[in-house]
ModelCIF file with pLDDT and N, C-alpha, C, O atoms, coordinates in Angstrom:
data_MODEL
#
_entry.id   MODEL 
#
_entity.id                         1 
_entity.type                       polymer 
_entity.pdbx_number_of_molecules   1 
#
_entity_poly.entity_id                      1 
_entity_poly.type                           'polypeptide(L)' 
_entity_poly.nstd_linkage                   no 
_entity_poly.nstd_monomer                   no 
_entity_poly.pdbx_seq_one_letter_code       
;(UNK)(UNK)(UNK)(UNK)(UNK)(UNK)(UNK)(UNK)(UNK)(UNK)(UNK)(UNK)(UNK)(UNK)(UNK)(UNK)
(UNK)(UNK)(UNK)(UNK)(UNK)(UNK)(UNK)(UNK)(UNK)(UNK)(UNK)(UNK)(UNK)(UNK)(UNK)(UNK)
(UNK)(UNK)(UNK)(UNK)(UNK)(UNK)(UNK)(UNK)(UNK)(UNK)(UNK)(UNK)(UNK)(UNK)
;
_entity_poly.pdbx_seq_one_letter_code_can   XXXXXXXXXXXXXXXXXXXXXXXXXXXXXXXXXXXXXXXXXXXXXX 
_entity_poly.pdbx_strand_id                 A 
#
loop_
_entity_poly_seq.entity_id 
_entity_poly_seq.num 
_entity_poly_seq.mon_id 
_entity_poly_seq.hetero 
1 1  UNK n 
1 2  UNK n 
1 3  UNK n 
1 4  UNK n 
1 5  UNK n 
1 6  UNK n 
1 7  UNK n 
1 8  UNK n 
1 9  UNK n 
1 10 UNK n 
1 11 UNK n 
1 12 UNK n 
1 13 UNK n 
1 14 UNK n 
1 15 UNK n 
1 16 UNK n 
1 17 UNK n 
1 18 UNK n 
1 19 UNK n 
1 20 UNK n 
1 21 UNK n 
1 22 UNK n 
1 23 UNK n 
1 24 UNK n 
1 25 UNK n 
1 26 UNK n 
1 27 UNK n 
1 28 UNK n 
1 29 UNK n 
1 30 UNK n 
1 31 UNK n 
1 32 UNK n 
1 33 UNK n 
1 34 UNK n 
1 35 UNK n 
1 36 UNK n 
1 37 UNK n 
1 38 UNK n 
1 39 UNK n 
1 40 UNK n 
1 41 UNK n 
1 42 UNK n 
1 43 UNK n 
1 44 UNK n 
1 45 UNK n 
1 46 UNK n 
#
_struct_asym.id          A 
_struct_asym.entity_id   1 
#
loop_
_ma_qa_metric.id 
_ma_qa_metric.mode 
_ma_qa_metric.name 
_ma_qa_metric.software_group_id 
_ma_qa_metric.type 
1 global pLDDT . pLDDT 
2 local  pLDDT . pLDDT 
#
_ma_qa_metric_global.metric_id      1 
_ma_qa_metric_global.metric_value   94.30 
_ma_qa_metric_global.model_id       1 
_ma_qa_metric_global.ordinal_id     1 
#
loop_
_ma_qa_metric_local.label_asym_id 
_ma_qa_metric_local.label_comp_id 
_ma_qa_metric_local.label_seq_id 
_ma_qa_metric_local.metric_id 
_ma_qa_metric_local.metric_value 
_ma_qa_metric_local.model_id 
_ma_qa_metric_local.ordinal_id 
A UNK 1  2 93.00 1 1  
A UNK 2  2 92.00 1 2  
A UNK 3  2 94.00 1 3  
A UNK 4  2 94.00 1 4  
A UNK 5  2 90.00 1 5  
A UNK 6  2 89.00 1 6  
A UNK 7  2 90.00 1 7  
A UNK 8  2 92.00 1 8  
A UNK 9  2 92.00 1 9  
A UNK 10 2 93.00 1 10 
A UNK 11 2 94.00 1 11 
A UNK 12 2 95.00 1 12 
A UNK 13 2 95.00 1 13 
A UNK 14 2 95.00 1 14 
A UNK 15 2 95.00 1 15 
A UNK 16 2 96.00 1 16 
A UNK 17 2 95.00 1 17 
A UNK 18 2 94.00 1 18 
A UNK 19 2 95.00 1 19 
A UNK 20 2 95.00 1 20 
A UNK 21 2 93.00 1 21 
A UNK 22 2 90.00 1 22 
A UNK 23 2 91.00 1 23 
A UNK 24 2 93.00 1 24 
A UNK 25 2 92.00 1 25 
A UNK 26 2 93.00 1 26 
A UNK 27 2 94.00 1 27 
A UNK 28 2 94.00 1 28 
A UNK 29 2 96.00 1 29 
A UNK 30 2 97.00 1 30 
A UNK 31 2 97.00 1 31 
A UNK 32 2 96.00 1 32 
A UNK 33 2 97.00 1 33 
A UNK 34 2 97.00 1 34 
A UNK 35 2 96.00 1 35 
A UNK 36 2 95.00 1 36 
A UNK 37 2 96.00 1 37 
A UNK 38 2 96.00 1 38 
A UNK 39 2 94.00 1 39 
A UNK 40 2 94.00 1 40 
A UNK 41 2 95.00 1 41 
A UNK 42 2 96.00 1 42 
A UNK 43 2 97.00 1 43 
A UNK 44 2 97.00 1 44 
A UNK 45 2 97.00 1 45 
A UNK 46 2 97.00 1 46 
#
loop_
_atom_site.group_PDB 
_atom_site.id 
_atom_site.type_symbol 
_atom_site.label_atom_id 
_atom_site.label_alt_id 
_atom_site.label_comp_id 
_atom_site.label_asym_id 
_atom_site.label_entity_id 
_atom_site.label_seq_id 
_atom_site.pdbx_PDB_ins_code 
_atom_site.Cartn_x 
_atom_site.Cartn_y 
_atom_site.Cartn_z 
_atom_site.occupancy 
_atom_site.B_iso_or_equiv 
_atom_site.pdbx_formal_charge 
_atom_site.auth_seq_id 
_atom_site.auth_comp_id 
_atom_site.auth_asym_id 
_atom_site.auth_atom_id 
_atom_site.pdbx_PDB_model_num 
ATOM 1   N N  . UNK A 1 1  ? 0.826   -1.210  0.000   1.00 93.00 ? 1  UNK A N  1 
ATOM 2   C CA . UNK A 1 1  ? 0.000   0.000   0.000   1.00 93.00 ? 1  UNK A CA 1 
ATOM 3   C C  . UNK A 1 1  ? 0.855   1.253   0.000   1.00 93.00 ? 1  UNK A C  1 
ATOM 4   O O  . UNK A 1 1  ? 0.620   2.109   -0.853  1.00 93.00 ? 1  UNK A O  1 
ATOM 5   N N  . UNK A 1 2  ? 1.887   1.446   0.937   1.00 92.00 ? 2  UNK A N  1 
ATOM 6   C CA . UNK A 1 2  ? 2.577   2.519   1.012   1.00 92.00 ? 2  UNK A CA 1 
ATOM 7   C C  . UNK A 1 2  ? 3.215   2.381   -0.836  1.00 92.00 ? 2  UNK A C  1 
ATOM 8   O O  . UNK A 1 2  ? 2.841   3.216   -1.660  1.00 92.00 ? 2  UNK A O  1 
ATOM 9   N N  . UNK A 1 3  ? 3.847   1.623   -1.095  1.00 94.00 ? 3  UNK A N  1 
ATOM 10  C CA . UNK A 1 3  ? 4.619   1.716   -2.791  1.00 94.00 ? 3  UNK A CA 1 
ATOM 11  C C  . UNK A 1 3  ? 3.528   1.841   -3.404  1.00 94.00 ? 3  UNK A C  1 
ATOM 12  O O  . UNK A 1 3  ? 3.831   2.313   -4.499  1.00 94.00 ? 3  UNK A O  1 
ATOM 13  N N  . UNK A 1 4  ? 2.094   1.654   -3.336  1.00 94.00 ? 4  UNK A N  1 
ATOM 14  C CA . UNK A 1 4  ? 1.310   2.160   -4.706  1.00 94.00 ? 4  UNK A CA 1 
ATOM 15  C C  . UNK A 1 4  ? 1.093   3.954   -3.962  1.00 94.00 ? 4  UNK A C  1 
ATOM 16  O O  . UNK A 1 4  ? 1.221   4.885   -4.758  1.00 94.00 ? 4  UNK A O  1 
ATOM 17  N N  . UNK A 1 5  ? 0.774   4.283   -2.459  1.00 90.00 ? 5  UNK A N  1 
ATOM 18  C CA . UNK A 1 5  ? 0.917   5.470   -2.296  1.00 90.00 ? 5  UNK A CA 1 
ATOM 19  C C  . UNK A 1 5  ? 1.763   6.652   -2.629  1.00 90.00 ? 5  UNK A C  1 
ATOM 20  O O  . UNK A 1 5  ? 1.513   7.857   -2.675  1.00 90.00 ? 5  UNK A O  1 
ATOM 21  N N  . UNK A 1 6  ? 3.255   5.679   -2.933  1.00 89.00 ? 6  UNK A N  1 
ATOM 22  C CA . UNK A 1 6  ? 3.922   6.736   -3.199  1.00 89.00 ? 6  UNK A CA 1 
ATOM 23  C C  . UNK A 1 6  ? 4.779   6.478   -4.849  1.00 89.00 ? 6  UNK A C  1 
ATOM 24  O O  . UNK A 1 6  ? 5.956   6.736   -5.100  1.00 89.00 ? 6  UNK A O  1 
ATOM 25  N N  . UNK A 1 7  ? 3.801   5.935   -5.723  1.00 90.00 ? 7  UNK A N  1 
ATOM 26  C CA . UNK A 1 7  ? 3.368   6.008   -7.657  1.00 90.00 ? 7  UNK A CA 1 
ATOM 27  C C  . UNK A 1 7  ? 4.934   4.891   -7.662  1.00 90.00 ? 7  UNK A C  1 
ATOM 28  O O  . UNK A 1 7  ? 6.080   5.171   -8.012  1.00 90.00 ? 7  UNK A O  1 
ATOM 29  N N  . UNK A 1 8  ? 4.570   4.075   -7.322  1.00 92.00 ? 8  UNK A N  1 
ATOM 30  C CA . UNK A 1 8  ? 6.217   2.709   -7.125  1.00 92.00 ? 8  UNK A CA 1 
ATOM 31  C C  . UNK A 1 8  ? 4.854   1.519   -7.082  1.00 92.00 ? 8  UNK A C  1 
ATOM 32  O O  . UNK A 1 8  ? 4.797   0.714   -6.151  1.00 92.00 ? 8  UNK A O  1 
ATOM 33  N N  . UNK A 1 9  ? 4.011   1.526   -7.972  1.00 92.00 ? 9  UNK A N  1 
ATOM 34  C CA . UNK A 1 9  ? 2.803   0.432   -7.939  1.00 92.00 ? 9  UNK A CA 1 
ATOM 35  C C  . UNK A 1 9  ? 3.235   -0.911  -8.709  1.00 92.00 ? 9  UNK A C  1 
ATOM 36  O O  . UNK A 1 9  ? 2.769   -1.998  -8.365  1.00 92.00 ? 9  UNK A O  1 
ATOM 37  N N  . UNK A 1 10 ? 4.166   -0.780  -9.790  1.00 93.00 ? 10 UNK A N  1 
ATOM 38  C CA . UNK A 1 10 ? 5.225   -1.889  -10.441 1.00 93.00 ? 10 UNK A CA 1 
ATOM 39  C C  . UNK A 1 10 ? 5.789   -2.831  -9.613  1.00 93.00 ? 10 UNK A C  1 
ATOM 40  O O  . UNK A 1 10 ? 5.959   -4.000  -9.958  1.00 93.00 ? 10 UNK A O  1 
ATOM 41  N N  . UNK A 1 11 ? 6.168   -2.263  -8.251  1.00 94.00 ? 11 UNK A N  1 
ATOM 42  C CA . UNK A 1 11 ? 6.526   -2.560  -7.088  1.00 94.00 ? 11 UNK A CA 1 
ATOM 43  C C  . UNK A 1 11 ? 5.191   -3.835  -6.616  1.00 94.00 ? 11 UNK A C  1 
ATOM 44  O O  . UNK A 1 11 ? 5.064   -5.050  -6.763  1.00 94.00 ? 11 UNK A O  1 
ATOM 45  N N  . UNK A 1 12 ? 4.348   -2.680  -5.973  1.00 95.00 ? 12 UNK A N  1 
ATOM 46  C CA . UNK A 1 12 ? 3.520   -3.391  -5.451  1.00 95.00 ? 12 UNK A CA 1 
ATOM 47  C C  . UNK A 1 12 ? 3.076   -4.950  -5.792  1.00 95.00 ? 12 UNK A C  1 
ATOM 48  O O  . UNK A 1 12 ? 3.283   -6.082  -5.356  1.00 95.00 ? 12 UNK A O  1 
ATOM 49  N N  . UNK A 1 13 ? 2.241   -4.208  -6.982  1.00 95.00 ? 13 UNK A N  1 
ATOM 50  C CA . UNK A 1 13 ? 1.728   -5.890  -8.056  1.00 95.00 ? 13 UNK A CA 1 
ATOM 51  C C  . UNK A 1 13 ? 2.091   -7.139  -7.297  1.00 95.00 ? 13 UNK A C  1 
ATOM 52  O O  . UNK A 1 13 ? 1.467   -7.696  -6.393  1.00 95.00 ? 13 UNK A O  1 
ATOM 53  N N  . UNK A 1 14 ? 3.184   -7.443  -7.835  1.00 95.00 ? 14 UNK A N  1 
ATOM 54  C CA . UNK A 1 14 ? 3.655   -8.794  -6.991  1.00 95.00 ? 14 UNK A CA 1 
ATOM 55  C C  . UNK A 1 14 ? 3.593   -9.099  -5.651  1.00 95.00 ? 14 UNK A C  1 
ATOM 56  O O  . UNK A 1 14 ? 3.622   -10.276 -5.294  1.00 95.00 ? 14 UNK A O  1 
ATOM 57  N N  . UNK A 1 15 ? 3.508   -8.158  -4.828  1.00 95.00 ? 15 UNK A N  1 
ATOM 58  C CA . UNK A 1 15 ? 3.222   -8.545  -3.226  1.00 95.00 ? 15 UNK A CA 1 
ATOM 59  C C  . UNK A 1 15 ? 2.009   -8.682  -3.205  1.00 95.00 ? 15 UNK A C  1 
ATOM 60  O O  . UNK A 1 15 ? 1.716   -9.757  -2.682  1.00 95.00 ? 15 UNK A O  1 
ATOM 61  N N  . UNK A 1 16 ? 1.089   -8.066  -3.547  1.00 96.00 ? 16 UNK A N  1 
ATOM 62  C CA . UNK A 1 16 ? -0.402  -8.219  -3.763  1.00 96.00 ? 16 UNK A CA 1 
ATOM 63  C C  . UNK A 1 16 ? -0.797  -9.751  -4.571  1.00 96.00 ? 16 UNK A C  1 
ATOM 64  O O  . UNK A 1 16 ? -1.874  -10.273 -4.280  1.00 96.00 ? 16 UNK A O  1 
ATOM 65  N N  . UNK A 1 17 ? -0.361  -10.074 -5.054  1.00 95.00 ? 17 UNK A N  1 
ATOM 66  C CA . UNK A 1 17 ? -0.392  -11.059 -6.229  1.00 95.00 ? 17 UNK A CA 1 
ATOM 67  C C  . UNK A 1 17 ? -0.174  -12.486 -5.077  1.00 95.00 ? 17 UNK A C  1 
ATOM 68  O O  . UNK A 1 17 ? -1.114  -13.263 -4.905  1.00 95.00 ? 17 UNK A O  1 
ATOM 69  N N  . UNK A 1 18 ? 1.134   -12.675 -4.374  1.00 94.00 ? 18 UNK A N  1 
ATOM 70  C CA . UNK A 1 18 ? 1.444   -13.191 -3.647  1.00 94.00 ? 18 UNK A CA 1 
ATOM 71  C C  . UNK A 1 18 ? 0.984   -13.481 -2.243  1.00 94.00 ? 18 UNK A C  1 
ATOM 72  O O  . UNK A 1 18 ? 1.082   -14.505 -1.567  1.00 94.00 ? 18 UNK A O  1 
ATOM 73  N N  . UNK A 1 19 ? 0.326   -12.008 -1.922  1.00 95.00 ? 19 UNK A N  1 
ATOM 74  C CA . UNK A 1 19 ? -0.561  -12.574 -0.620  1.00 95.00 ? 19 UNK A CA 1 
ATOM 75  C C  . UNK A 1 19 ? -1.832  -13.094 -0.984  1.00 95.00 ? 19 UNK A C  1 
ATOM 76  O O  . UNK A 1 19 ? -2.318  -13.913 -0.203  1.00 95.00 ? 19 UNK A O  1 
ATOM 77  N N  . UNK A 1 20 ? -2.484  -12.788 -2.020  1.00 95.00 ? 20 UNK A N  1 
ATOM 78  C CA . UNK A 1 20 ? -3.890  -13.512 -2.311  1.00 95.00 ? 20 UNK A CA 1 
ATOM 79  C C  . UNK A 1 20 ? -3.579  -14.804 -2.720  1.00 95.00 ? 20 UNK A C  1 
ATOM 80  O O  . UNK A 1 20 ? -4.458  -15.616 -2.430  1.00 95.00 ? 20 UNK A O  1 
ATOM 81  N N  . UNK A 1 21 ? -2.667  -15.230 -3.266  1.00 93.00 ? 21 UNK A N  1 
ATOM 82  C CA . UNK A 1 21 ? -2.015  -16.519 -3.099  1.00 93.00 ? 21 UNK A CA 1 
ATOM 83  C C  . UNK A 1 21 ? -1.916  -17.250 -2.120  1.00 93.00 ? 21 UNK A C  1 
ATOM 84  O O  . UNK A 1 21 ? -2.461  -18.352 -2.163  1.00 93.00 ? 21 UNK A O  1 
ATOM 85  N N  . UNK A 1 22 ? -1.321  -16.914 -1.169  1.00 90.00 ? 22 UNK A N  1 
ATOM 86  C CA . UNK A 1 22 ? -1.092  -17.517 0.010   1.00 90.00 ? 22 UNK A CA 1 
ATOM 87  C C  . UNK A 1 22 ? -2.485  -17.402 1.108   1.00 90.00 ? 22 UNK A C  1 
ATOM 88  O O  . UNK A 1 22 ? -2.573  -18.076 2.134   1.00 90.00 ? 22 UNK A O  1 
ATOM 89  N N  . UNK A 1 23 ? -3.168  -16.745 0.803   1.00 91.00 ? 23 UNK A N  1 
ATOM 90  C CA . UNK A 1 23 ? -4.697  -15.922 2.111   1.00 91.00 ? 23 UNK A CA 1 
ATOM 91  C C  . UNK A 1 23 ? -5.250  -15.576 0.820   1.00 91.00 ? 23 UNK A C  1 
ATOM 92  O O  . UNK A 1 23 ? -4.756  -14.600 0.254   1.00 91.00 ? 23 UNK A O  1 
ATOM 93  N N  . UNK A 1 24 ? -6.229  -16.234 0.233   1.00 93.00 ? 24 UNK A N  1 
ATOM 94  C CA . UNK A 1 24 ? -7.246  -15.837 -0.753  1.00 93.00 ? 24 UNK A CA 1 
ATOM 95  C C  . UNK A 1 24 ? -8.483  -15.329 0.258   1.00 93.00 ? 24 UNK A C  1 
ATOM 96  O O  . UNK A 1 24 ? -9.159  -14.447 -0.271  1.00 93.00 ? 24 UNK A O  1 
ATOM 97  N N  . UNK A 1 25 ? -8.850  -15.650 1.403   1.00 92.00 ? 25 UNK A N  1 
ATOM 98  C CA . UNK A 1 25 ? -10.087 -15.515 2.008   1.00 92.00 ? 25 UNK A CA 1 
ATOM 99  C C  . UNK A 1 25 ? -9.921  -14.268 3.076   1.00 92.00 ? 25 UNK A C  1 
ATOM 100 O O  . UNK A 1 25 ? -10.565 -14.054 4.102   1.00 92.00 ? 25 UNK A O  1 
ATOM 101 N N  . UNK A 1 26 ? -8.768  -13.471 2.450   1.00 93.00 ? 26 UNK A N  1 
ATOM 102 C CA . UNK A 1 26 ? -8.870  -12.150 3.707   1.00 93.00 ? 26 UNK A CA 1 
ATOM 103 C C  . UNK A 1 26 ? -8.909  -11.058 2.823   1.00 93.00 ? 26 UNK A C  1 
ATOM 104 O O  . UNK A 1 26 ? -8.036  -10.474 2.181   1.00 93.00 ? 26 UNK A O  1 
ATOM 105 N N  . UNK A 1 27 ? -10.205 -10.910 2.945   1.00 94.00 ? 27 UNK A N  1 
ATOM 106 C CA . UNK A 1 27 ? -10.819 -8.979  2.266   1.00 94.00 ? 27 UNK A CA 1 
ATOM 107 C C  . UNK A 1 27 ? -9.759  -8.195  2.141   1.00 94.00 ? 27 UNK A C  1 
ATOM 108 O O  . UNK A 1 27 ? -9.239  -7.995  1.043   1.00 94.00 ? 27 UNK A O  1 
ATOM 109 N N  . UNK A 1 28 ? -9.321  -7.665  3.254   1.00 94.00 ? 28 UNK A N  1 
ATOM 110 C CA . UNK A 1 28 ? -8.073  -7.000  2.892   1.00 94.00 ? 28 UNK A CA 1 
ATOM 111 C C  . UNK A 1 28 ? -7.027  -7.043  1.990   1.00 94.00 ? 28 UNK A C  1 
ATOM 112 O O  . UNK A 1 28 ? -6.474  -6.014  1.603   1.00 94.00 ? 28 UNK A O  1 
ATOM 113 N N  . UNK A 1 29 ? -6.714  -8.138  1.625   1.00 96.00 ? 29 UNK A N  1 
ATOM 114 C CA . UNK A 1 29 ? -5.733  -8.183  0.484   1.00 96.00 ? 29 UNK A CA 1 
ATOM 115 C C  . UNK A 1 29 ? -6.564  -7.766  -0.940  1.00 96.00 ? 29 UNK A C  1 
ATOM 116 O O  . UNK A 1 29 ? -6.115  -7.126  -1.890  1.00 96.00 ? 29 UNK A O  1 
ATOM 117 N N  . UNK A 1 30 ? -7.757  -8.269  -0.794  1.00 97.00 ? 30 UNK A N  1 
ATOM 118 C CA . UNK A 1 30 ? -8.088  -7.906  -2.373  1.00 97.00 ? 30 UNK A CA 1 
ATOM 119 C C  . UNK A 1 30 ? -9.034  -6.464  -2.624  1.00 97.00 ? 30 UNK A C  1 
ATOM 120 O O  . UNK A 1 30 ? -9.541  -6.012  -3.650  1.00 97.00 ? 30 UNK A O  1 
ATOM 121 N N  . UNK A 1 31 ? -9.025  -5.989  -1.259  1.00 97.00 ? 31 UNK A N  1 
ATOM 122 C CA . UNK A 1 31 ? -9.468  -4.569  -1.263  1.00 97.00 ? 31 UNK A CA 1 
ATOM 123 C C  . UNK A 1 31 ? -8.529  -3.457  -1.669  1.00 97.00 ? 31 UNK A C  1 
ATOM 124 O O  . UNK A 1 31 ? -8.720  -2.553  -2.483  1.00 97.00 ? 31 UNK A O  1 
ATOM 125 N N  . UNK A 1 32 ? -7.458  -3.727  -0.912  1.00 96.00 ? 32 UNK A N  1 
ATOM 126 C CA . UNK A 1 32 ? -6.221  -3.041  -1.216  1.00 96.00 ? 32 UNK A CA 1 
ATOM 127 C C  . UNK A 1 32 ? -5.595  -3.358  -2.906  1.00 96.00 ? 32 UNK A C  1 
ATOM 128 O O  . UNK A 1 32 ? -5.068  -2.502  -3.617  1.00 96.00 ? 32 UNK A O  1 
ATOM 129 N N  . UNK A 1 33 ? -5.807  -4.689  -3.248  1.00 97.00 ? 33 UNK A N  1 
ATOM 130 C CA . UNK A 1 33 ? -5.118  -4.633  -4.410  1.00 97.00 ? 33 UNK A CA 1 
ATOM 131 C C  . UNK A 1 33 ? -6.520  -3.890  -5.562  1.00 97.00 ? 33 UNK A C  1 
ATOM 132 O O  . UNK A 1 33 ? -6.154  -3.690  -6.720  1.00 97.00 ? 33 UNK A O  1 
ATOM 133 N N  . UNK A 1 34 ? -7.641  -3.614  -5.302  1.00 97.00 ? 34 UNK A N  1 
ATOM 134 C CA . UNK A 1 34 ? -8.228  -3.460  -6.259  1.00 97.00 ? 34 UNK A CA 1 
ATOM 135 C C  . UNK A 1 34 ? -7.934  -1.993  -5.963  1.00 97.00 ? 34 UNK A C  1 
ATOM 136 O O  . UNK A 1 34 ? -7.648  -1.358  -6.977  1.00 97.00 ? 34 UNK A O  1 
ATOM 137 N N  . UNK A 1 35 ? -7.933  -1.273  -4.786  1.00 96.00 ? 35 UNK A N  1 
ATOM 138 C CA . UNK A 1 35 ? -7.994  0.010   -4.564  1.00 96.00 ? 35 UNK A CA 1 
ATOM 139 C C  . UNK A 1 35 ? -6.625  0.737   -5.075  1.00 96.00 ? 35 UNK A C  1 
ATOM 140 O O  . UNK A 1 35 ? -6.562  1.963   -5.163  1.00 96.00 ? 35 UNK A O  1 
ATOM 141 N N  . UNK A 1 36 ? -5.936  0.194   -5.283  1.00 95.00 ? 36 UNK A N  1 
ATOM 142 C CA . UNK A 1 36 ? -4.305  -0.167  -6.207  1.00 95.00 ? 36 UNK A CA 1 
ATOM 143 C C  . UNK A 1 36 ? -4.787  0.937   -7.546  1.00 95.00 ? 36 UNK A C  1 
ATOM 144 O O  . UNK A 1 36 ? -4.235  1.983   -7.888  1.00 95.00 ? 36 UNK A O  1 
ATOM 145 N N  . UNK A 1 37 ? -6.073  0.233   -8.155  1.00 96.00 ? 37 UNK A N  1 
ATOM 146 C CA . UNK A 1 37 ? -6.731  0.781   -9.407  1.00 96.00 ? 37 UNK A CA 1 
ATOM 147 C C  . UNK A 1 37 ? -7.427  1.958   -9.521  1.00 96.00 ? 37 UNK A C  1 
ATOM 148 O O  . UNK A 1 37 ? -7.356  3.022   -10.136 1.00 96.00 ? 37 UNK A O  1 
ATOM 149 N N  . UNK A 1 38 ? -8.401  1.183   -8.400  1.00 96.00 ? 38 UNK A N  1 
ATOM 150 C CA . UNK A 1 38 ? -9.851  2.047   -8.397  1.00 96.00 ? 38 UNK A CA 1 
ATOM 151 C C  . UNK A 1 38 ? -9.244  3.191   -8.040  1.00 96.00 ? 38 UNK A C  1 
ATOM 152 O O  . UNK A 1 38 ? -9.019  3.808   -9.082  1.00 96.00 ? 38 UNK A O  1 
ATOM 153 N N  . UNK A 1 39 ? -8.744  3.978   -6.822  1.00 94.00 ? 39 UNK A N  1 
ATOM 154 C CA . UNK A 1 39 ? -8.075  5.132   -6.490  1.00 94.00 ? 39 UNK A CA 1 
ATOM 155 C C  . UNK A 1 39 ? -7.529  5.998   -7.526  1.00 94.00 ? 39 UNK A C  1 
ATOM 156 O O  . UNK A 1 39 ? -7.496  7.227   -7.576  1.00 94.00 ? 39 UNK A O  1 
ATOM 157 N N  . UNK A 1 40 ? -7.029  4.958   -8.489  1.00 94.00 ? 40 UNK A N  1 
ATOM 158 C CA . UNK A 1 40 ? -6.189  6.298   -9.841  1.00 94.00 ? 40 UNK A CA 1 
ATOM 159 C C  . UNK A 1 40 ? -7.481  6.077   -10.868 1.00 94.00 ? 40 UNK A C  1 
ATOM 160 O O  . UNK A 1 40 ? -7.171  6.405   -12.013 1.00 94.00 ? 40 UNK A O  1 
ATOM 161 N N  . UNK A 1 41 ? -8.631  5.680   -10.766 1.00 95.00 ? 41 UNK A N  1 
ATOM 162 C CA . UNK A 1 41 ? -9.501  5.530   -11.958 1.00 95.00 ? 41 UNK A CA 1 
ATOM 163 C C  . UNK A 1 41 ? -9.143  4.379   -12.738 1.00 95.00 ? 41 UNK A C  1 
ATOM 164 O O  . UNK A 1 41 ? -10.009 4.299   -13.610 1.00 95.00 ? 41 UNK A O  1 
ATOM 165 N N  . UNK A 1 42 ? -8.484  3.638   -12.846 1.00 96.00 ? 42 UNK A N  1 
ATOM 166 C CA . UNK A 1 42 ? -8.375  2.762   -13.818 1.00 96.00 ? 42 UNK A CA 1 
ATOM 167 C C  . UNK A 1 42 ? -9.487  1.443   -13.316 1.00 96.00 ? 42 UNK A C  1 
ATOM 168 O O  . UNK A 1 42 ? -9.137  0.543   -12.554 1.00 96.00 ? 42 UNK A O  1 
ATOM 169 N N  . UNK A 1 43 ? -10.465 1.528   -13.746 1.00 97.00 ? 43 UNK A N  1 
ATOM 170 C CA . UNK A 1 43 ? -12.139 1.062   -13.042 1.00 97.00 ? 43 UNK A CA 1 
ATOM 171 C C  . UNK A 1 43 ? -12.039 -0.524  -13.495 1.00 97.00 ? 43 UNK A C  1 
ATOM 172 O O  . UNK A 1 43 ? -12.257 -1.507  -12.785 1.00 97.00 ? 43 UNK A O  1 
ATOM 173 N N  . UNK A 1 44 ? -11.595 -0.482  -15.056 1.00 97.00 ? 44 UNK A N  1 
ATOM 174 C CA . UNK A 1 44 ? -11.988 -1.740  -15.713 1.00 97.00 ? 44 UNK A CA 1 
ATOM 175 C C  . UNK A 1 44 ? -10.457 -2.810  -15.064 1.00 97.00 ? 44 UNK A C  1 
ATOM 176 O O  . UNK A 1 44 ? -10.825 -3.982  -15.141 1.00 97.00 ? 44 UNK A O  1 
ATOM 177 N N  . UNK A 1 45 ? -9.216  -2.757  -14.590 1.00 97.00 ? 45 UNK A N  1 
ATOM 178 C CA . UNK A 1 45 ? -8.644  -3.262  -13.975 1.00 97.00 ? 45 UNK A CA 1 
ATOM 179 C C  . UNK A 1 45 ? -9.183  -3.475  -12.704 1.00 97.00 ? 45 UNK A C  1 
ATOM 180 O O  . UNK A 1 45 ? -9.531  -4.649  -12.584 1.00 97.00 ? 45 UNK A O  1 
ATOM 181 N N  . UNK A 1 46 ? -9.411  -2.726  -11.605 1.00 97.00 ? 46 UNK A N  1 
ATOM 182 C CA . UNK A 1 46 ? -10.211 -2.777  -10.413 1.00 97.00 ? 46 UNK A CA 1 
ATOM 183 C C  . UNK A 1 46 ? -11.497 -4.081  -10.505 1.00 97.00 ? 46 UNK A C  1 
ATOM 184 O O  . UNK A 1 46 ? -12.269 -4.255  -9.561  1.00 97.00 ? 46 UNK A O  1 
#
């Protein structure tokens, strides 16, 4: 969250990618990774 906060989201991807991997059933990971999107507008990724 902090690396997509501060526009280093290339970064992020893969940690996001990797915890829903490992914990598919905790909201949080896939809130944060959609909000990754939704936050800059990019809706149809989100």
């Amino acid at each position: 969250t902090q690396l997509v906060e501060n526009n280093r989201r290339a970064e992020a991807l893969p940690l996001y990618k990797e915890l829903i991997k490992e914990d598919p059933h905790y909201y949080h990971y896939w809130d944060q990774y959609a909000l990754s999107y939704q936050n800059f507008n990019q809706y149809d990724q989100a």
